[in-house]
Structure formats: C-alpha cells, structure tokens
C-alpha atoms as a PDB file:
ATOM      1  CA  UNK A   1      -9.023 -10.089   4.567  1.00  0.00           C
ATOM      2  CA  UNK A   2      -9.515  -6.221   5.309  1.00  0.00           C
ATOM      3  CA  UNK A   3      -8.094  -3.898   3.320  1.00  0.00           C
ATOM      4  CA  UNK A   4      -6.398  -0.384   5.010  1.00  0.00           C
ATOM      5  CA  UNK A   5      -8.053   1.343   1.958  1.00  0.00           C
ATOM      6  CA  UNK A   6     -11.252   1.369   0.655  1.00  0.00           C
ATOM      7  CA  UNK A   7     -11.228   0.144  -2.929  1.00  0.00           C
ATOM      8  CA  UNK A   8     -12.784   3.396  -5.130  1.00  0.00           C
ATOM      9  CA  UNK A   9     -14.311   0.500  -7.640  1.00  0.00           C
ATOM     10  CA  UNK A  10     -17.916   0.312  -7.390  1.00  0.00           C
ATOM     11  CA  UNK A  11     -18.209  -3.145  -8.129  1.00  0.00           C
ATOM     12  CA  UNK A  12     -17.430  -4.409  -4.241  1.00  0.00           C
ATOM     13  CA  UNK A  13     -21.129  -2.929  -3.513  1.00  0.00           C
ATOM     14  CA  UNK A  14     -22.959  -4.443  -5.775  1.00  0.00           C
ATOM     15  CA  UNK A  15     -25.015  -7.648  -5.536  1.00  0.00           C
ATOM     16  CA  UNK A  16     -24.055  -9.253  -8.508  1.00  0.00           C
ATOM     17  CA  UNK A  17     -21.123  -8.861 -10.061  1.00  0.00           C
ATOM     18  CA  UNK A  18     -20.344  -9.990 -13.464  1.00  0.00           C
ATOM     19  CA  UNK A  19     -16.850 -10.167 -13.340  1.00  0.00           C
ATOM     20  CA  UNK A  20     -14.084 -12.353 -11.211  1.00  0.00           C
ATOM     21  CA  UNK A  21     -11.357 -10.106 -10.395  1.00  0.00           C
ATOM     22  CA  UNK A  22     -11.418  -6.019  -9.206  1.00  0.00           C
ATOM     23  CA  UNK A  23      -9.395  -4.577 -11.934  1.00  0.00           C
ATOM     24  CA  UNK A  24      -8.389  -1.828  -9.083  1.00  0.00           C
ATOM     25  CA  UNK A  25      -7.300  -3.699  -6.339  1.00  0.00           C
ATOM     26  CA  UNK A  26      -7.885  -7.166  -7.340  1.00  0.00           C
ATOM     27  CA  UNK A  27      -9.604  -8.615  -5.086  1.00  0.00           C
ATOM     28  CA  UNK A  28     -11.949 -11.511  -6.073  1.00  0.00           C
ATOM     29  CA  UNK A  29     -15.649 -10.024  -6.194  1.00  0.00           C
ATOM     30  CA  UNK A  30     -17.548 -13.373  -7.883  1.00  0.00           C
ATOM     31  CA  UNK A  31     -15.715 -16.343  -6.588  1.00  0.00           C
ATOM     32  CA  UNK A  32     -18.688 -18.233  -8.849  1.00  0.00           C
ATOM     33  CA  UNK A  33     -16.723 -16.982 -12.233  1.00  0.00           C
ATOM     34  CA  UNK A  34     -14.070 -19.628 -12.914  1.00  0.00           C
ATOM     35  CA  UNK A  35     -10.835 -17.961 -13.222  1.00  0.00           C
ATOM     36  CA  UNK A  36      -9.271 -17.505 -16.743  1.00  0.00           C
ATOM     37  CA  UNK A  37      -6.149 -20.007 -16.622  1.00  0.00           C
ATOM     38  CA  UNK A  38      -3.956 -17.580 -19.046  1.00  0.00           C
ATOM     39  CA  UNK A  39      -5.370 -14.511 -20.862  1.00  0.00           C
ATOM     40  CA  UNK A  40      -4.217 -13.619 -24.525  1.00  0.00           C
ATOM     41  CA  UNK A  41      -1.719 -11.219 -24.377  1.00  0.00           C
ATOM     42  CA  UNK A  42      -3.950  -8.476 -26.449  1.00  0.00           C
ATOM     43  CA  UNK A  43      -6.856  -8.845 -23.793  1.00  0.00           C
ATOM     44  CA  UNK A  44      -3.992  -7.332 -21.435  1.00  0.00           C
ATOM     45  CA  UNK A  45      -2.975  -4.725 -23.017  1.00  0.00           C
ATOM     46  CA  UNK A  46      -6.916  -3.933 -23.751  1.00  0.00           C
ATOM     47  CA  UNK A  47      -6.796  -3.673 -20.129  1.00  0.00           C
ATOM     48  CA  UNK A  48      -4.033  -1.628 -19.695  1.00  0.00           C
ATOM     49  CA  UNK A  49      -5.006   0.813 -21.708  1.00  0.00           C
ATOM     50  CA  UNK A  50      -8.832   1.339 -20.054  1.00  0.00           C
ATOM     51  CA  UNK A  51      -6.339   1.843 -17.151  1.00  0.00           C
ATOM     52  CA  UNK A  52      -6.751  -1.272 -15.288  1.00  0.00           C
ATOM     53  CA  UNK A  53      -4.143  -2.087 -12.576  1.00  0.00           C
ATOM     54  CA  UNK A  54      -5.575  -6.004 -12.367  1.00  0.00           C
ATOM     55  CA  UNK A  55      -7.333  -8.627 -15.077  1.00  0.00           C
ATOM     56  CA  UNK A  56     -10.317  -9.408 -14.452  1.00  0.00           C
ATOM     57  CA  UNK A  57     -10.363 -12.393 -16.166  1.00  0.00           C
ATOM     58  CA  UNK A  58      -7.061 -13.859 -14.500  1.00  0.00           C
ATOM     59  CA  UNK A  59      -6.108 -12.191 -11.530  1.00  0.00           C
ATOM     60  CA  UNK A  60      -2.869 -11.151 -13.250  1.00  0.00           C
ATOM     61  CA  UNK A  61      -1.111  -7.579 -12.138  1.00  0.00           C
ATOM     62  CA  UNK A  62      -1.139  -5.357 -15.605  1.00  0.00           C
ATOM     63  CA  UNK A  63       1.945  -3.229 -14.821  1.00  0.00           C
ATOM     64  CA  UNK A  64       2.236  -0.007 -17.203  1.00  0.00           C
ATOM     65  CA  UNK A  65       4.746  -0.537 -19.991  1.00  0.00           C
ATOM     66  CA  UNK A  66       5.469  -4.208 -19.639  1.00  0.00           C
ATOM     67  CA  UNK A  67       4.030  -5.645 -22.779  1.00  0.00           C
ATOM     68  CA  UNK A  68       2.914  -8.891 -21.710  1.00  0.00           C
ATOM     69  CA  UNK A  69       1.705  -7.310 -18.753  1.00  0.00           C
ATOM     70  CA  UNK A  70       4.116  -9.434 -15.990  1.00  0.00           C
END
C-alpha cells in the first residue's frame, strides 16, 4: 500500500530493521518479528512519552492522554 506521505522515520530505509511496527506511521517494517499479542500497559506509556504515535511491539495506536493508550 502507498502512502500520500512519506514517513519522516528512518527506519523504512534501512535493511534490517530490528523492530515490527513504525512507531510514526505504523506501518509494518520486519514482518519476520512476531507481533506482541498485548503490551503491558507501562511499555505504552514508555512509548508515549519518547513521543511515539504507534507500538512497535503491537501495532497498537498510543493516543496522547489516554492512559492505556486505546
């Protein structure tokens, strides 16, 4: 699927990529990485505040101020 916008995360260049999930757009960058069935709600909100829009352990939207990140 083509995006409109370019991502600005650097990780869609890369050859290997060590994580699932772009925590910018998230888009899935390894397909390899076995997706994360359901984070721990503290590994959100670690996310959230390094100012990640996406997991990238789960997939999961982190929306600002919602504490369990849903």
């Amino acid at each position: 699927m083509m995006r409109s916008k370019r991502c600005p995360n650097d990780n869609h260049g890369r050859m290997v990529v060590r994580i699932r999930f772009c925590p910018s757009c998230g888009e899935v960058l390894n397909k390899d990485i076995v997706a994360s069935p359901k984070c721990p709600d503290d590994a959100h909100a670690r996310m959230r505040r390094s100012r990640s829009t996406y997991c990238m352990d789960c997939g999961a939207g982190l929306q600002q101020g919602s504490p369990a990140g849903r």
